[in-house]
C-alpha atoms as a PDB file:
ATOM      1  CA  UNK A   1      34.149 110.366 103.927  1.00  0.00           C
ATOM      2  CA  UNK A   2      37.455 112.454 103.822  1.00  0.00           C
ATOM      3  CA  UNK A   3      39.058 109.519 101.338  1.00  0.00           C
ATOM      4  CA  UNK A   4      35.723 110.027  99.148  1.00  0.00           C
ATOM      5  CA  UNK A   5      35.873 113.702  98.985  1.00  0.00           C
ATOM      6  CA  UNK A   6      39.740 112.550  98.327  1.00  0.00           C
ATOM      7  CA  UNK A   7      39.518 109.949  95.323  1.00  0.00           C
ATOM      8  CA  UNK A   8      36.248 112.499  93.968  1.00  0.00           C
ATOM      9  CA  UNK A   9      39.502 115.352  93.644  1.00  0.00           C
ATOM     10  CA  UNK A  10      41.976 113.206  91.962  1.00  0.00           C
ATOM     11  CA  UNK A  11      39.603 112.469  88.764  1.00  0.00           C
ATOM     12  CA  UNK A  12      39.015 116.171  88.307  1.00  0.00           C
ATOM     13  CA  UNK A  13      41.731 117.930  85.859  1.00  0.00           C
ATOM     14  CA  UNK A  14      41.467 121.539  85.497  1.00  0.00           C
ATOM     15  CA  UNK A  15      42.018 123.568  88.257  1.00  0.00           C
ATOM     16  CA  UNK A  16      38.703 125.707  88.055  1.00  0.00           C
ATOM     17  CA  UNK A  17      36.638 122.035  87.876  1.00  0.00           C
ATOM     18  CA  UNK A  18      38.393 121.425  91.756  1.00  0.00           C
ATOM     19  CA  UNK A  19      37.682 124.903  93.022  1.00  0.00           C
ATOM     20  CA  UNK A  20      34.129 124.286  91.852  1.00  0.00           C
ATOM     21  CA  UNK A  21      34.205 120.858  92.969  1.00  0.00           C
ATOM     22  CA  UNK A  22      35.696 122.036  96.832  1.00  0.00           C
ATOM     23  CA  UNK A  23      32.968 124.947  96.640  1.00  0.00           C
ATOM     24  CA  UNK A  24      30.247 122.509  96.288  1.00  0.00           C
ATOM     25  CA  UNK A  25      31.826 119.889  98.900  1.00  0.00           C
ATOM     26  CA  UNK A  26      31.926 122.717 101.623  1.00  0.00           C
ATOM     27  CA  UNK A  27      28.288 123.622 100.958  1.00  0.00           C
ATOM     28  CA  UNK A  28      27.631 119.740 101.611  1.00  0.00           C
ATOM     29  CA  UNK A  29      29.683 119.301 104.766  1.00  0.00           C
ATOM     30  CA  UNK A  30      28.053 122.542 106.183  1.00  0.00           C
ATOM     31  CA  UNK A  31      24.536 121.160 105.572  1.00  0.00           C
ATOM     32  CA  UNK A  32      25.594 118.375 107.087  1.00  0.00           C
ATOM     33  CA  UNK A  33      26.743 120.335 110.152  1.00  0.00           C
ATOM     34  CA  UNK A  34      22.992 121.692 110.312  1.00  0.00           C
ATOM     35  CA  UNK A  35      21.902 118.047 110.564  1.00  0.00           C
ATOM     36  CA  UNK A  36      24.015 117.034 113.263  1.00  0.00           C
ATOM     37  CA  UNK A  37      26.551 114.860 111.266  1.00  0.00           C
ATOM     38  CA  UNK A  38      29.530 117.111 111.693  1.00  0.00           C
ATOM     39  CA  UNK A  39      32.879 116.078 113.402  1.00  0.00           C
ATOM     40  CA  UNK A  40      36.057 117.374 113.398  1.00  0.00           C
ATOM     41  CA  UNK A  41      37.326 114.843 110.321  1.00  0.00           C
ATOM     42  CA  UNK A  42      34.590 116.673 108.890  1.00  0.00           C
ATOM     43  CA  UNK A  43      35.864 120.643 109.782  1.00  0.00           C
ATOM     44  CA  UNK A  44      39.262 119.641 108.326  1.00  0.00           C
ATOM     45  CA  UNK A  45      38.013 118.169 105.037  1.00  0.00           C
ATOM     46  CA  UNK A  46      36.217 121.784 104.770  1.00  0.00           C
ATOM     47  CA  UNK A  47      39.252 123.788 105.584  1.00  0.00           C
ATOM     48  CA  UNK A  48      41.188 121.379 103.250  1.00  0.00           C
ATOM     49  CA  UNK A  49      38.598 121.997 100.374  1.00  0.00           C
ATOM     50  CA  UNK A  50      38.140 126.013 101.057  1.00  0.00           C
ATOM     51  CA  UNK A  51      42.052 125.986 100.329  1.00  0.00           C
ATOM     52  CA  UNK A  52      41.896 124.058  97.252  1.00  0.00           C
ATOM     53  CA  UNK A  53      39.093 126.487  95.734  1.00  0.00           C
ATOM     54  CA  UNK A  54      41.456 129.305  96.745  1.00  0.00           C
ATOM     55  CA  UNK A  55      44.197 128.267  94.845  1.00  0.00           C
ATOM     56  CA  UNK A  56      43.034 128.804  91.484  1.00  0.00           C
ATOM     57  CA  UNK A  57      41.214 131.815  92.173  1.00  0.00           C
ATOM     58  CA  UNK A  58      43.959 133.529  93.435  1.00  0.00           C
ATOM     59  CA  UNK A  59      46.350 132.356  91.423  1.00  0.00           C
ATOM     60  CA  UNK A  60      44.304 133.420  88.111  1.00  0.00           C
ATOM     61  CA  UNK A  61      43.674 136.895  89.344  1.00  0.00           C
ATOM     62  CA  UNK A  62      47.717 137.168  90.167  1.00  0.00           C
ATOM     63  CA  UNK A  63      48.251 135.577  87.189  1.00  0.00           C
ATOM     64  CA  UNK A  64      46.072 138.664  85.575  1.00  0.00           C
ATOM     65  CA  UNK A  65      47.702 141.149  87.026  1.00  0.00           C
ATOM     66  CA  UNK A  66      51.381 139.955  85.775  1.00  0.00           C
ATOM     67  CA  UNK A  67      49.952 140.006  82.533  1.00  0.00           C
ATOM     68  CA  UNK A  68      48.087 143.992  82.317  1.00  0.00           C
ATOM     69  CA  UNK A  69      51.598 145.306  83.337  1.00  0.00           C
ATOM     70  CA  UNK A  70      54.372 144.380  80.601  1.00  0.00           C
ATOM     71  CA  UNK A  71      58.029 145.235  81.689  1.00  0.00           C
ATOM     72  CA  UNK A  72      58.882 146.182  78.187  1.00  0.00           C
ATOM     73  CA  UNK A  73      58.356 148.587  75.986  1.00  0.00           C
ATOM     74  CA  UNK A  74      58.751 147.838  72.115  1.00  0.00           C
ATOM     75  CA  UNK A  75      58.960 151.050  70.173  1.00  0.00           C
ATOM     76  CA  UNK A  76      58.870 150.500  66.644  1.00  0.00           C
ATOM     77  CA  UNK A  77      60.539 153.300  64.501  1.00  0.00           C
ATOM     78  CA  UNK A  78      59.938 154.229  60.707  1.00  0.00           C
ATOM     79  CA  UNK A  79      62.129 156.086  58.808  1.00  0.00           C
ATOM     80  CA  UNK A  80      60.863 157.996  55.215  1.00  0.00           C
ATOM     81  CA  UNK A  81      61.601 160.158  53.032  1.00  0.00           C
ATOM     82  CA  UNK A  82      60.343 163.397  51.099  1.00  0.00           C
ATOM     83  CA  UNK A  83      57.938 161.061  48.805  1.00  0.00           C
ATOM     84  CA  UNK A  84      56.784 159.084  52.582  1.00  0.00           C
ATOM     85  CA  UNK A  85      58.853 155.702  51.084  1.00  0.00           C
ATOM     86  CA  UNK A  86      60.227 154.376  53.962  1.00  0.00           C
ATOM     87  CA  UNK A  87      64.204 154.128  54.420  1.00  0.00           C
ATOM     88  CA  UNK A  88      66.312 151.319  55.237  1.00  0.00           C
ATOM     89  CA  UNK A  89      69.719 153.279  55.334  1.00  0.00           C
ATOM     90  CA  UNK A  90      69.270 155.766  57.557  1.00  0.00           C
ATOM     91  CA  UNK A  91      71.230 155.892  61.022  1.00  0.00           C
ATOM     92  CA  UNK A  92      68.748 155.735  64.034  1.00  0.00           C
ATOM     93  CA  UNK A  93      69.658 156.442  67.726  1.00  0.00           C
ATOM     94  CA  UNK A  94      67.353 158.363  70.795  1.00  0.00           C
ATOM     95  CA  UNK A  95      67.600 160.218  73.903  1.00  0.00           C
ATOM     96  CA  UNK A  96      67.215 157.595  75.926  1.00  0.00           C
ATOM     97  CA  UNK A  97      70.111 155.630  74.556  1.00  0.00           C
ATOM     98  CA  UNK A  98      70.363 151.843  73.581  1.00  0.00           C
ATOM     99  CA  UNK A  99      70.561 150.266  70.156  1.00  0.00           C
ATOM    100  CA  UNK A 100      67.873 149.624  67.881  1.00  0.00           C
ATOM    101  CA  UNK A 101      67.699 146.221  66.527  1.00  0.00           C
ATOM    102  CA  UNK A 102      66.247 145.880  62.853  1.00  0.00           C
ATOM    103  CA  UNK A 103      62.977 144.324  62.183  1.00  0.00           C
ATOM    104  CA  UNK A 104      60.392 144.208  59.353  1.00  0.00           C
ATOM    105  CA  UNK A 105      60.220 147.650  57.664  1.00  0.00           C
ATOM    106  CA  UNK A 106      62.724 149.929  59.977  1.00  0.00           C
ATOM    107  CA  UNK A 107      63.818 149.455  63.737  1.00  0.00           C
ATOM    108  CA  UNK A 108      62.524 148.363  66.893  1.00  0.00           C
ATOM    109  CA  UNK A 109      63.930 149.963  70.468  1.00  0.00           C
ATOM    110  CA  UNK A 110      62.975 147.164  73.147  1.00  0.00           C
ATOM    111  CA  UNK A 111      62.861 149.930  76.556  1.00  0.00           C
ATOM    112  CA  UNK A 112      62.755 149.084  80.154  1.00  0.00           C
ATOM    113  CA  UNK A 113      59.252 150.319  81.887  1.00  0.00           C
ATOM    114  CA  UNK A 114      61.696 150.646  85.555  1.00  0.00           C
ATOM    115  CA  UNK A 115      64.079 153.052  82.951  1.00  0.00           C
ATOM    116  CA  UNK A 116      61.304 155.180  81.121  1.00  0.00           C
ATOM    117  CA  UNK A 117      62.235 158.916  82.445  1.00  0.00           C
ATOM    118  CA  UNK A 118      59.673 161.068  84.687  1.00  0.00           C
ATOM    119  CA  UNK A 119      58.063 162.736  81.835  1.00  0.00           C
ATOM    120  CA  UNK A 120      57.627 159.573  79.828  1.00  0.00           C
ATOM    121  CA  UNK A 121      58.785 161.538  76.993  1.00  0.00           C
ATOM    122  CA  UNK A 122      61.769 160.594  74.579  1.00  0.00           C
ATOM    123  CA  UNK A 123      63.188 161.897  71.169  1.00  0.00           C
ATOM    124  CA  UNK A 124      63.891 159.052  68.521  1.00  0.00           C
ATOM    125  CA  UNK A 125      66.768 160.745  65.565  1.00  0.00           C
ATOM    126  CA  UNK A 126      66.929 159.313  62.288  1.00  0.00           C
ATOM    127  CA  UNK A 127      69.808 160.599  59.429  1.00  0.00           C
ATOM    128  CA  UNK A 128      71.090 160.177  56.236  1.00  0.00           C
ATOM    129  CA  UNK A 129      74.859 161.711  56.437  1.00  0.00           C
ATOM    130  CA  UNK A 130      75.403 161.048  52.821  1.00  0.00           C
ATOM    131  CA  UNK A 131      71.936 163.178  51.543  1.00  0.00           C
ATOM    132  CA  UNK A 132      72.151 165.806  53.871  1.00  0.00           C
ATOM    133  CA  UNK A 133      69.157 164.288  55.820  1.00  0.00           C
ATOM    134  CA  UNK A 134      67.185 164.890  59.144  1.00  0.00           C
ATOM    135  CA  UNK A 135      64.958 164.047  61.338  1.00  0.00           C
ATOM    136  CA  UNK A 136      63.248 163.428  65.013  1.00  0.00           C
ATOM    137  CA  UNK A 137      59.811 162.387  66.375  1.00  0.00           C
ATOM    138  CA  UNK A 138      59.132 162.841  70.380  1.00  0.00           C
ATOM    139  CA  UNK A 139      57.064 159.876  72.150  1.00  0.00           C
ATOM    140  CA  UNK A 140      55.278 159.541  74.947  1.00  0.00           C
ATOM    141  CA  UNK A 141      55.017 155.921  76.580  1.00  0.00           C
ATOM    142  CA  UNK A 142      52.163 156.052  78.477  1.00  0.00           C
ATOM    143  CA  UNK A 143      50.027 152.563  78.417  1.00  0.00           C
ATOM    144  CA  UNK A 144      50.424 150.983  74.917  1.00  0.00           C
ATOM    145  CA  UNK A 145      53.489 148.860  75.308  1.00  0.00           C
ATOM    146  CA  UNK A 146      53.801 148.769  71.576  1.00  0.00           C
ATOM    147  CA  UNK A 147      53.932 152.187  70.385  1.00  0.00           C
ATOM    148  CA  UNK A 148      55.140 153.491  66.511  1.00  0.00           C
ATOM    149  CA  UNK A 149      56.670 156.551  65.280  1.00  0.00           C
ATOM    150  CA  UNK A 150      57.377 157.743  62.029  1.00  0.00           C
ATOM    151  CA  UNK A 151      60.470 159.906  61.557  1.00  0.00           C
ATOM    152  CA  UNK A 152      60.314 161.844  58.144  1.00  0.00           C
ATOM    153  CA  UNK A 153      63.975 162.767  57.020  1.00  0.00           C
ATOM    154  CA  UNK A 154      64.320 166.204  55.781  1.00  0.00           C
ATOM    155  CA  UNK A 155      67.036 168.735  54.714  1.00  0.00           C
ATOM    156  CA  UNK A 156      67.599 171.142  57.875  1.00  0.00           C
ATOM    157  CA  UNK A 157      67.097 174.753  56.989  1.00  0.00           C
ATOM    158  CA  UNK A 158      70.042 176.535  56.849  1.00  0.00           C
ATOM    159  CA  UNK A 159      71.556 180.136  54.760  1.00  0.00           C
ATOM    160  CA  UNK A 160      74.073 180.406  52.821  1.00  0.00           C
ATOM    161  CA  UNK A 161      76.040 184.227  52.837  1.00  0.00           C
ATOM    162  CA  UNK A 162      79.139 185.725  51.519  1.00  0.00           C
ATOM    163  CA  UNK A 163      79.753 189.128  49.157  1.00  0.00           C
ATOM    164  CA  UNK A 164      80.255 190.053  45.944  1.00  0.00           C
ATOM    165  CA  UNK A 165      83.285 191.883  44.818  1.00  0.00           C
ATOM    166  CA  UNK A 166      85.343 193.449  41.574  1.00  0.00           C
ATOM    167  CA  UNK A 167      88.340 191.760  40.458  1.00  0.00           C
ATOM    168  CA  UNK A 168      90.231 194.432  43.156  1.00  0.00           C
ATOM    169  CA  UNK A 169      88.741 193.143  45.770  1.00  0.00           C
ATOM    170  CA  UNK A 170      85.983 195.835  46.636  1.00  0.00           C
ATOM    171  CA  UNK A 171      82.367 195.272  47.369  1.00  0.00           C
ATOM    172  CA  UNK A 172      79.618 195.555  45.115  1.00  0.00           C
ATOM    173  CA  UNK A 173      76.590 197.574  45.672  1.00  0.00           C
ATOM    174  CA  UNK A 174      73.600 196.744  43.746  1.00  0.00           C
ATOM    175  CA  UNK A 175      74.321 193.236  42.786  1.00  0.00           C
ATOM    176  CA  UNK A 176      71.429 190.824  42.134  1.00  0.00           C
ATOM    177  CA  UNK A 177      72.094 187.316  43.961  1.00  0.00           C
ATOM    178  CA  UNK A 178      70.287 184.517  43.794  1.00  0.00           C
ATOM    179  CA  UNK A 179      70.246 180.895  44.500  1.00  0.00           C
ATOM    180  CA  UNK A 180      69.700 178.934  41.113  1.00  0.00           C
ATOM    181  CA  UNK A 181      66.422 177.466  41.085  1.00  0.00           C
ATOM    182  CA  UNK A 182      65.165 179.900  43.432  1.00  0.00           C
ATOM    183  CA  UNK A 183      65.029 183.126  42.009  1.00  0.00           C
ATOM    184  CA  UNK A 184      61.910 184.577  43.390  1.00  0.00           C
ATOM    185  CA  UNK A 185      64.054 184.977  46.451  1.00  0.00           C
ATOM    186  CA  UNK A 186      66.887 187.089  44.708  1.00  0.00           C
ATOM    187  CA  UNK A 187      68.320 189.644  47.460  1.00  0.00           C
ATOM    188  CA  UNK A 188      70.355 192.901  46.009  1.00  0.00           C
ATOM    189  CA  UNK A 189      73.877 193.768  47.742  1.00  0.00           C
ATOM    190  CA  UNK A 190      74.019 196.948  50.103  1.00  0.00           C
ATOM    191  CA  UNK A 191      77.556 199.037  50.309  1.00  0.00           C
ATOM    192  CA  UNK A 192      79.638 196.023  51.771  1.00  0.00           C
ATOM    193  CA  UNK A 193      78.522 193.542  49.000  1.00  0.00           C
ATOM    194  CA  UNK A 194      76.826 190.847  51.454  1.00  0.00           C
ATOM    195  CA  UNK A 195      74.010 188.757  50.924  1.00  0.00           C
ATOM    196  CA  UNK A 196      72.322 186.182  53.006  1.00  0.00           C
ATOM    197  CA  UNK A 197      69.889 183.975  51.288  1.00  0.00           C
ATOM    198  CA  UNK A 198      67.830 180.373  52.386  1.00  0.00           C
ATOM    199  CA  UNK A 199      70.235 177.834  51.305  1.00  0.00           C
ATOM    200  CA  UNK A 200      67.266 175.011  50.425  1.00  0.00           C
ATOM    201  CA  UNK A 201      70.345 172.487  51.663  1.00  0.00           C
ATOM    202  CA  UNK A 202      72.000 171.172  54.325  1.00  0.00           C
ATOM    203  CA  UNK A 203      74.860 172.243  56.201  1.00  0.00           C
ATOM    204  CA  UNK A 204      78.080 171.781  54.438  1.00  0.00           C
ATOM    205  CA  UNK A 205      75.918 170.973  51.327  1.00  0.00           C
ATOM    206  CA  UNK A 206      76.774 172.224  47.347  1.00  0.00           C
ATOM    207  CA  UNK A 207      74.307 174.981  46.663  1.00  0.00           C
ATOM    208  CA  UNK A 208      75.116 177.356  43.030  1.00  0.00           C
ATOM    209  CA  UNK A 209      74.875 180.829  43.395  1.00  0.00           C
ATOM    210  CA  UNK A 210      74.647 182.922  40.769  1.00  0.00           C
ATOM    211  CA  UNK A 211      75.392 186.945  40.846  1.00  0.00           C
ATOM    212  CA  UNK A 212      75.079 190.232  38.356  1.00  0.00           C
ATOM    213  CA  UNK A 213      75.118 193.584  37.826  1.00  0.00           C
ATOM    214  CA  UNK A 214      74.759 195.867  35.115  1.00  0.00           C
ATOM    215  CA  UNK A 215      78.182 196.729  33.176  1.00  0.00           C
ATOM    216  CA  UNK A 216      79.733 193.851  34.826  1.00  0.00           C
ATOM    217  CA  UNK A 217      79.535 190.273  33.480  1.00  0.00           C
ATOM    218  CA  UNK A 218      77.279 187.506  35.708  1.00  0.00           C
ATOM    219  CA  UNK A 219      78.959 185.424  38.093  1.00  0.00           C
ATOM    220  CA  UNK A 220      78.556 182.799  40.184  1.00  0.00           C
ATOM    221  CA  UNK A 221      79.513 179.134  40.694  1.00  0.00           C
ATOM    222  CA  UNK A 222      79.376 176.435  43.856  1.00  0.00           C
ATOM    223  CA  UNK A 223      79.232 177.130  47.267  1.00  0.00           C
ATOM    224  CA  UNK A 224      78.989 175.148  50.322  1.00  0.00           C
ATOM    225  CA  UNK A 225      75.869 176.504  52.819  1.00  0.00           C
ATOM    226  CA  UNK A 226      76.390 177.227  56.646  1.00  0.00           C
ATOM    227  CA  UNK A 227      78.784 179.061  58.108  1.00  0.00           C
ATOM    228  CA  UNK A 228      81.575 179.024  55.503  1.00  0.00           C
ATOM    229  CA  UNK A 229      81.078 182.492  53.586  1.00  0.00           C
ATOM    230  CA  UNK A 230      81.163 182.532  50.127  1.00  0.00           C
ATOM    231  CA  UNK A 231      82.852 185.295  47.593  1.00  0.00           C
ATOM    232  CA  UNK A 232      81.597 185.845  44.160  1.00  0.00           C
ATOM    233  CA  UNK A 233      84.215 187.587  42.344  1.00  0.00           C
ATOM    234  CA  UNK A 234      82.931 189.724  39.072  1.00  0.00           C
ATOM    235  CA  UNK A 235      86.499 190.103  37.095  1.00  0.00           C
ATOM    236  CA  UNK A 236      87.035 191.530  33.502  1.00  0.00           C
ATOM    237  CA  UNK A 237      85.175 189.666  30.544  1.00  0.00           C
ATOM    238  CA  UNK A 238      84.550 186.518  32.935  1.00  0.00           C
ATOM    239  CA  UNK A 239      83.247 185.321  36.390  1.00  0.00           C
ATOM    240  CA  UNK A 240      85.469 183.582  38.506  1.00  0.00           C
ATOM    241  CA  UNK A 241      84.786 182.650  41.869  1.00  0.00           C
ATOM    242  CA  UNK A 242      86.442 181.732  45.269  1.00  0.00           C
ATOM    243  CA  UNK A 243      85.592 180.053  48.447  1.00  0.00           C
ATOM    244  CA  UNK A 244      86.378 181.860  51.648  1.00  0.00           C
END
């Protein structure tokens, strides 16, 4: 009987045909049991057979389990700009660390599930040095091992400040200065001369000022916005200006 139940196995080829094939030869040896017929050639064949319908059972479910836990997170990044057209030359790095590799339409950041920190929280930077542009998205990694962020690139908001003097070097009071383009936000000097205004660039960026006052020619020229300060000088005839 055992080299039946034996030669019966060997035809079958999938692994869930033998587990139902061993199910069904167990419920046949136990019947037989009931009748009388059982021996002990007969209680190994069973034992033999229970373990042969374990195996694929348990070894799907394991194989289940592997698979609903990925290792890796693949964060895929998108860089754009002002008009939301994406970027391709923009420098890309995050908190967690590691370089991006580049794949269809911006970057990719392939991140260890063992290395993801506490919060499951990270910050993904994107910048164009050349156009004065910014820009971050935070991401949670929580169960989709494929997330996407978009990272618009902006210009930082910064000032730009300095004073307004005479060709003798004194500050004006009551000078109108302005950032060209943006007059609406025109501020008007106080007894040392200074002005602070929203530079609409980024730091270290060109940004023209220009500056007047009545009985004194306008002035004005380019100035770089930050921290630098910047002194409009209102001489003679003409406007000159210097950085300081």
């Amino acid at each position: 009987m055992i080299k039946a139940f034996v030669e019966a196995a060997a035809g079958i080829s999938t692994m869930w045909s033998l587990a139902a094939f061993a199910i069904a030869a167990v419920l046949y040896l136990s019947v037989g049991r009931r009748t009388g017929k059982s021996n002990t050639g007969v209680q190994v064949t069973s034992a033999l057979l229970l373990l042969f319908a374990a195996i694929p059972i348990v070894g799907s479910l394991l194989a289940d389990v592997y698979k609903s836990k990925p290792s890796i997170y693949e964060l895929r990044v998108t860089v754009v700009d002002a008009q939301n057209t994406p970027v391709e030359d923009a420098k890309v790095w995050s908190s967690f660390g590691g370089e991006p590799k580049r794949v269809a339409g911006g970057w990719q950041f392939d991140i260890p599930a063992a290395s993801v920190p506490a919060d499951h929280k990270l910050t993904v930077y994107a910048s164009r040095e050349a156009a004065f542009q910014k820009g971050q998205s935070e991401v949670t990694l929580g169960t989709d091992f494929h997330p996407n962020t978009t990272i618009p690139l902006m210009h930082p908001e910064t000032t730009i400040r300095g004073m307004v003097t005479d060709e003798k070097g004194h500050a004006v009071e009551g000078a109108t200065v302005m950032v060209v383009g943006y007059g609406k936000e025109a501020v008007v000097t106080k007894a040392d001369g200074g002005f602070e205004l929203p530079a609409h660039a980024a730091d270290g960026q060109q940004v023209e000022l220009h500056a007047e006052r009545k009985g004194l020619p306008a002035g004005g020229g380019w100035y770089p916005a930050g921290n630098a300060p910047a002194e409009i000088m209102l001489k003679g005839k003409i406007a000159v200006n210097k950085r300081g």
